[in-house]
N, C-alpha and C. Protein backbone atom coordinates (compact mmCIF):
# COMPACT_ATOMS: atom_id res chain seq x y z
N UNK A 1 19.55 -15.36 -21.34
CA UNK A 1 19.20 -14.96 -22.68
C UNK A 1 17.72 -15.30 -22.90
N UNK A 2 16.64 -14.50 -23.06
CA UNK A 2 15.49 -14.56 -23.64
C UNK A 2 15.65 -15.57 -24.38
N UNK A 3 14.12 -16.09 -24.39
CA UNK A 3 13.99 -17.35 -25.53
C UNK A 3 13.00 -16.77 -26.81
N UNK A 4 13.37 -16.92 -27.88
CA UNK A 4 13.14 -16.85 -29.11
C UNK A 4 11.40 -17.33 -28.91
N UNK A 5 10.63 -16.59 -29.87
CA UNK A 5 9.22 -16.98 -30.47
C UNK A 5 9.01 -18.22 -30.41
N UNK A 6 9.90 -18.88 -31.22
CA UNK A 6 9.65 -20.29 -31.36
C UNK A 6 9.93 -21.37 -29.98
N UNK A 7 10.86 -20.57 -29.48
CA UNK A 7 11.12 -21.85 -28.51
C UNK A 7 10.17 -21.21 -27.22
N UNK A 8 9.64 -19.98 -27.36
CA UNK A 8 8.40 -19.72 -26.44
C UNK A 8 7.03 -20.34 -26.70
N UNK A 9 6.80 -20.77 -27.80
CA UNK A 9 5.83 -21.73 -28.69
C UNK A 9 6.09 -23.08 -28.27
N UNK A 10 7.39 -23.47 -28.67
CA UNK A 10 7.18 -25.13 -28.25
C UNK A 10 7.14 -25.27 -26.71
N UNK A 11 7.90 -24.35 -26.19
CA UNK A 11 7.82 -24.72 -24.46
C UNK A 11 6.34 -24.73 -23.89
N UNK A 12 5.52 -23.44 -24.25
CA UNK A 12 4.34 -23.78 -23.99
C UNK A 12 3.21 -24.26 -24.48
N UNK A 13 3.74 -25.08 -25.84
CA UNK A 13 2.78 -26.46 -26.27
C UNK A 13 2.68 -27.62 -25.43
N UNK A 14 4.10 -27.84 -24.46
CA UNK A 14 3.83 -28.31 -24.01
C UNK A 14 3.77 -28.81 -22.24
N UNK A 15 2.69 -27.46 -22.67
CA UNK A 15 2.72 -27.45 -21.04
C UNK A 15 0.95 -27.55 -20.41
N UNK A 16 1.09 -27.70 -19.29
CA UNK A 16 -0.69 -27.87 -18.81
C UNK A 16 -0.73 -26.81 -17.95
N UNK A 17 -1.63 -25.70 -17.79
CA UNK A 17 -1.77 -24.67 -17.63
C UNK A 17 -2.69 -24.70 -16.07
N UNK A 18 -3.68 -25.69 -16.29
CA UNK A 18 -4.35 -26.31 -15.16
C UNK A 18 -3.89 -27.12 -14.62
N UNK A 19 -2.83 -27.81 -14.77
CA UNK A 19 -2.77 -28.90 -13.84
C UNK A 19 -1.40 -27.79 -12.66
N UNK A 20 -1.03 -26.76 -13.26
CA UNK A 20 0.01 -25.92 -12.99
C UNK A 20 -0.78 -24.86 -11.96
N UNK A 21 -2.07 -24.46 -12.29
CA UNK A 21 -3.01 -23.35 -11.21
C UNK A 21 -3.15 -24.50 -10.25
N UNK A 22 -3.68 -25.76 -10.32
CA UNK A 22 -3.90 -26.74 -9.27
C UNK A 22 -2.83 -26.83 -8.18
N UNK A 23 -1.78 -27.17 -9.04
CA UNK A 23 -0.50 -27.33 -7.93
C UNK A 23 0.11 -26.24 -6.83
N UNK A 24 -0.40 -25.03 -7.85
CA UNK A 24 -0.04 -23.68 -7.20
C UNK A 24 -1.24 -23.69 -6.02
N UNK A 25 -2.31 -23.72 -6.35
CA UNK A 25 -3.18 -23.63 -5.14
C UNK A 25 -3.09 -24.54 -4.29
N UNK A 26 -2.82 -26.12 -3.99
CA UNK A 26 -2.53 -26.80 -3.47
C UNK A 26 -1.36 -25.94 -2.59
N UNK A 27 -0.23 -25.70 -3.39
CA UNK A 27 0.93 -25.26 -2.57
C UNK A 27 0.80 -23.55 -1.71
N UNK A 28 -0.30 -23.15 -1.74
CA UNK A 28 -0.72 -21.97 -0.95
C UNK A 28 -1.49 -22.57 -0.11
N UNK A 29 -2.29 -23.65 -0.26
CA UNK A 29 -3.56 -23.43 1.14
C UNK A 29 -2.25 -24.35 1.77
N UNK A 30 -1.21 -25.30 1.80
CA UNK A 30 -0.22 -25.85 2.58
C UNK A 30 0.68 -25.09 2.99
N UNK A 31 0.70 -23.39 2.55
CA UNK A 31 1.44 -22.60 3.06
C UNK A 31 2.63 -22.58 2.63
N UNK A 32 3.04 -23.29 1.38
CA UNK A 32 4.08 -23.24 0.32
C UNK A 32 3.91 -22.03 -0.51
N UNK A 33 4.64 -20.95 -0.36
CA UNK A 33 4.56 -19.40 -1.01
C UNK A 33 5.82 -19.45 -1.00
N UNK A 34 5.89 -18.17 -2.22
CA UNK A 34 6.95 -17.39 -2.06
C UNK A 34 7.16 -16.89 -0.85
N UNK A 35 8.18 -15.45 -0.74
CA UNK A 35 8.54 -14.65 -0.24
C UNK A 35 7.20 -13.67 0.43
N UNK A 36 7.09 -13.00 1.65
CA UNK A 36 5.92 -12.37 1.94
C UNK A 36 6.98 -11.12 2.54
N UNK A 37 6.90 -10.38 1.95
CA UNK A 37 7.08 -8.68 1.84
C UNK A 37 6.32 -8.60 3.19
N UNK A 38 6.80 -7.46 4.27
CA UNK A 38 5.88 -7.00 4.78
C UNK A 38 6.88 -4.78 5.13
N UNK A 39 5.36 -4.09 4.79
CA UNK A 39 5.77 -3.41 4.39
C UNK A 39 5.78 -1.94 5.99
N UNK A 40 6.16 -1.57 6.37
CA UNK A 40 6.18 -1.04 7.58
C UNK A 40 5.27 0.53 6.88
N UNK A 41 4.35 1.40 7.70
CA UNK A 41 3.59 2.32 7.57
C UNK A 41 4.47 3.30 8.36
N UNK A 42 4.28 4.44 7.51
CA UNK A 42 4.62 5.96 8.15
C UNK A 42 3.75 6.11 9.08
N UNK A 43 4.51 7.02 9.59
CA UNK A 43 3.21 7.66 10.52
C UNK A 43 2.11 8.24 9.93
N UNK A 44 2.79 9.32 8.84
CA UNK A 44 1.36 9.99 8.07
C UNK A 44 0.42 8.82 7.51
N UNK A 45 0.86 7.48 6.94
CA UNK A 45 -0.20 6.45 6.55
C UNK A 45 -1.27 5.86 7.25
N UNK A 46 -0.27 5.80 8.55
CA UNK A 46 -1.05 5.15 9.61
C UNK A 46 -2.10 6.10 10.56
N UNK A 47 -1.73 7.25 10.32
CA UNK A 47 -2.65 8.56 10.76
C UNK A 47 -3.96 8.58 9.89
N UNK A 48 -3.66 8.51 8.62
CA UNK A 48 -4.77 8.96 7.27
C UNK A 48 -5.23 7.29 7.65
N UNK A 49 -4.99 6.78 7.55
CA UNK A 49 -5.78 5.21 7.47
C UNK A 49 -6.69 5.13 8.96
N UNK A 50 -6.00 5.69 10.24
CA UNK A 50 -6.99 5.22 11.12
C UNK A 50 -8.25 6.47 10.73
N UNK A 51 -8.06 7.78 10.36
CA UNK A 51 -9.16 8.82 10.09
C UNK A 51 -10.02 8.47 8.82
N UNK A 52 -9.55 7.15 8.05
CA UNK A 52 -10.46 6.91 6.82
C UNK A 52 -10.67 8.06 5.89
N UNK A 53 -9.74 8.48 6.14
CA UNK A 53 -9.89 9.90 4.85
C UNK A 53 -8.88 9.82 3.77
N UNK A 54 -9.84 9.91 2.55
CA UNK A 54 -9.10 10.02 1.48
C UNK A 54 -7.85 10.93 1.33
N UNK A 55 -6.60 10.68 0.73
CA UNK A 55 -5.58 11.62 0.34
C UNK A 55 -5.92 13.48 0.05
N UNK A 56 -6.80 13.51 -0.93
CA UNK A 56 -6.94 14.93 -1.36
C UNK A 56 -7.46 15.63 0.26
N UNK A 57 -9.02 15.18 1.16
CA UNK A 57 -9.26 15.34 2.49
C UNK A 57 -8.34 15.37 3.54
N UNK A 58 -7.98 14.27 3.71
CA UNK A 58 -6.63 14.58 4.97
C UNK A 58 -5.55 15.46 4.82
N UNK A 59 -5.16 15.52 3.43
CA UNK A 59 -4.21 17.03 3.14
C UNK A 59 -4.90 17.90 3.27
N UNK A 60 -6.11 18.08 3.05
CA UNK A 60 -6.76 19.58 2.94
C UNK A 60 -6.71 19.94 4.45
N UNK A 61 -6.82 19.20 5.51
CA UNK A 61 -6.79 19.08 7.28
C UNK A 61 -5.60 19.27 7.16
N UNK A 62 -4.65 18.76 7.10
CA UNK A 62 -3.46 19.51 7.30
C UNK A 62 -2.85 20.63 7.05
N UNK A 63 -3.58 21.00 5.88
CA UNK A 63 -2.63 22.41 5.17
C UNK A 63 -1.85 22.12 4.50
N UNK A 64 -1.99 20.70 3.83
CA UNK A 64 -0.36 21.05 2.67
C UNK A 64 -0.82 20.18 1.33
N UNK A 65 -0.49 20.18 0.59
CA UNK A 65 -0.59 19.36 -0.73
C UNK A 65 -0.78 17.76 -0.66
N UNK A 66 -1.32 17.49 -1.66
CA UNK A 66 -1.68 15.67 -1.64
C UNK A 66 -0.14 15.50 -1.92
N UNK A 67 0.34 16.10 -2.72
CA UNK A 67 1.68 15.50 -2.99
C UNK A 67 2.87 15.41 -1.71
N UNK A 68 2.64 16.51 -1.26
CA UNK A 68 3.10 16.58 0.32
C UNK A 68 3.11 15.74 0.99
N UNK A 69 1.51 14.89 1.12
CA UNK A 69 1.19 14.16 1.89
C UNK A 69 1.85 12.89 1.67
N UNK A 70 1.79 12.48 -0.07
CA UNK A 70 2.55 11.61 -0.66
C UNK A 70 3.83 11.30 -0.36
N UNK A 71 4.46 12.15 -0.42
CA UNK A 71 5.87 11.80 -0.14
C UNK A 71 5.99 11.41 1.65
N UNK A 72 5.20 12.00 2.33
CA UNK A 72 5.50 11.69 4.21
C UNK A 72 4.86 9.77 3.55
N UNK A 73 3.83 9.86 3.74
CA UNK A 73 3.10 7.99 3.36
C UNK A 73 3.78 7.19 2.75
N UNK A 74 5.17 7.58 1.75
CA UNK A 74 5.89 6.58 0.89
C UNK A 74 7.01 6.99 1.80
N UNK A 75 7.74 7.77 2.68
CA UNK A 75 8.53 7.88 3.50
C UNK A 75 10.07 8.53 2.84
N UNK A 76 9.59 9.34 1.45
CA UNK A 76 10.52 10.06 0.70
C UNK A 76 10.76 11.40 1.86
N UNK A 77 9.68 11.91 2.53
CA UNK A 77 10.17 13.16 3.40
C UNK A 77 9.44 12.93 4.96
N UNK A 78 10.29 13.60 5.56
CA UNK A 78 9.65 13.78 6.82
C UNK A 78 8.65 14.70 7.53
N UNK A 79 6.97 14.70 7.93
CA UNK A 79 6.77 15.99 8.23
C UNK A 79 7.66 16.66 9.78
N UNK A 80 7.55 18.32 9.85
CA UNK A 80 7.99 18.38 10.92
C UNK A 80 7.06 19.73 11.40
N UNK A 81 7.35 20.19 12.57
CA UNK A 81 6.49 21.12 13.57
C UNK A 81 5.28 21.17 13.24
N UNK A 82 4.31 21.89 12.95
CA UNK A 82 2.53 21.59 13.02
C UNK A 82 2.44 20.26 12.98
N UNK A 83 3.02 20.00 11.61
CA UNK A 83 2.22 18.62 10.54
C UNK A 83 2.55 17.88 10.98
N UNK A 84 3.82 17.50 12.30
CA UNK A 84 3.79 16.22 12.87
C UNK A 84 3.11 15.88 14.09
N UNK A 85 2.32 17.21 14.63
CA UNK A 85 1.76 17.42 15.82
C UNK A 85 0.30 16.73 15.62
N UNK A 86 0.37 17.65 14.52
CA UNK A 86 -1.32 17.02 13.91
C UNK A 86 -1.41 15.74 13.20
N UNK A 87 -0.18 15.26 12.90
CA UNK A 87 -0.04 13.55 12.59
C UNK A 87 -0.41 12.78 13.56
N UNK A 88 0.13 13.13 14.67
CA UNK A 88 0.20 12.45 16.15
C UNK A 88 -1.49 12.78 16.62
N UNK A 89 -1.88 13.85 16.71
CA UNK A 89 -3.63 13.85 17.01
C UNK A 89 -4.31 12.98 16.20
N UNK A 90 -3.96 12.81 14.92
CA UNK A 90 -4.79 12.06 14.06
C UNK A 90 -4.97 10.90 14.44
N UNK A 91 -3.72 10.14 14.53
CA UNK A 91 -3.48 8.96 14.80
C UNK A 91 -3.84 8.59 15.94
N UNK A 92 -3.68 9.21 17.31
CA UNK A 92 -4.49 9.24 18.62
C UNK A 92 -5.62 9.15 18.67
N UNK A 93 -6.04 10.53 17.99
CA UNK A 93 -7.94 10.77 18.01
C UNK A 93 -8.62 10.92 16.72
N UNK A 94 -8.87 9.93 15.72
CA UNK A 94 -8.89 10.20 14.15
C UNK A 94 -10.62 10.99 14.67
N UNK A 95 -11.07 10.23 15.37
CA UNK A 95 -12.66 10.56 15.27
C UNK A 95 -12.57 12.43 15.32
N UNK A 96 -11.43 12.90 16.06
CA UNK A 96 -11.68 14.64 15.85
C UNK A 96 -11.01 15.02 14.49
N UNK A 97 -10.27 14.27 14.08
CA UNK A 97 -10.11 14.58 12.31
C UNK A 97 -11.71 14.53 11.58
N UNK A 98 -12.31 13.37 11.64
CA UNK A 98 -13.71 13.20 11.21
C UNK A 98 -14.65 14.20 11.53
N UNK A 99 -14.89 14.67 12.71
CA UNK A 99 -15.25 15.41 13.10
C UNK A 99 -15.28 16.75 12.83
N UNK A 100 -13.99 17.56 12.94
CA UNK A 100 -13.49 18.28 12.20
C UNK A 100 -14.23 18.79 10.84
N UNK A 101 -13.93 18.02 9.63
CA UNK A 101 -14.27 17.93 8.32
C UNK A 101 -15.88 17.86 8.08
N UNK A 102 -16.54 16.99 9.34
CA UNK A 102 -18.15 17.06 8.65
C UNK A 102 -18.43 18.55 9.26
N UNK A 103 -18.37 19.10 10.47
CA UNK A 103 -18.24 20.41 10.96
C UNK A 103 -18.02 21.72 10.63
């Protein structure tokens, strides 16, 4: 149950705000953290990231929509025939994606 205005008032009257960032940083450089997420890359992410090309650019190299592209990088769809051929070149040889585009 949520706590009421007031008892969100007295709880943090009395509390120390710094001595609370201190402890927290203490307990990170000792490697006391939470939970560490680690998040696995598509292929299309890991393609567009080694070619350093922005979203709207690397779709325009492919032929298909940023949104297109969006959904392969968040792993809602899969590309398939060209667009996974040319995923796989990218990711191999980004410098001929780069290349490509200043050309």
């Amino acid at each position: 149950m949520p706590l009421t205005e007031k008892e969100l008032l007295e709880r943090d009257a009395k509390r120390n705000i710094g001595e609370e960032l201190l402890a927290a940083i203490v307990d990170v450089k000792a490697g006391r953290h939470g939970a560490v997420h680690r998040v696995e890359l598509t292929e299309a992410a890991e393609a567009r990231s080694k070619t350093g090309l922005s979203q709207p650019k690397f779709a325009e190299l492919l032929g298909v929509s940023v949104r297109t592209l969006q959904e392969w990088e968040q792993g809602r769809r899969s590309p398939s025939g060209a667009a996974r051929s040319l995923l796989h070149i990218a990711a191999q040889r980004p410098d001929v994606f780069r290349e490509v585009l200043s050309g």
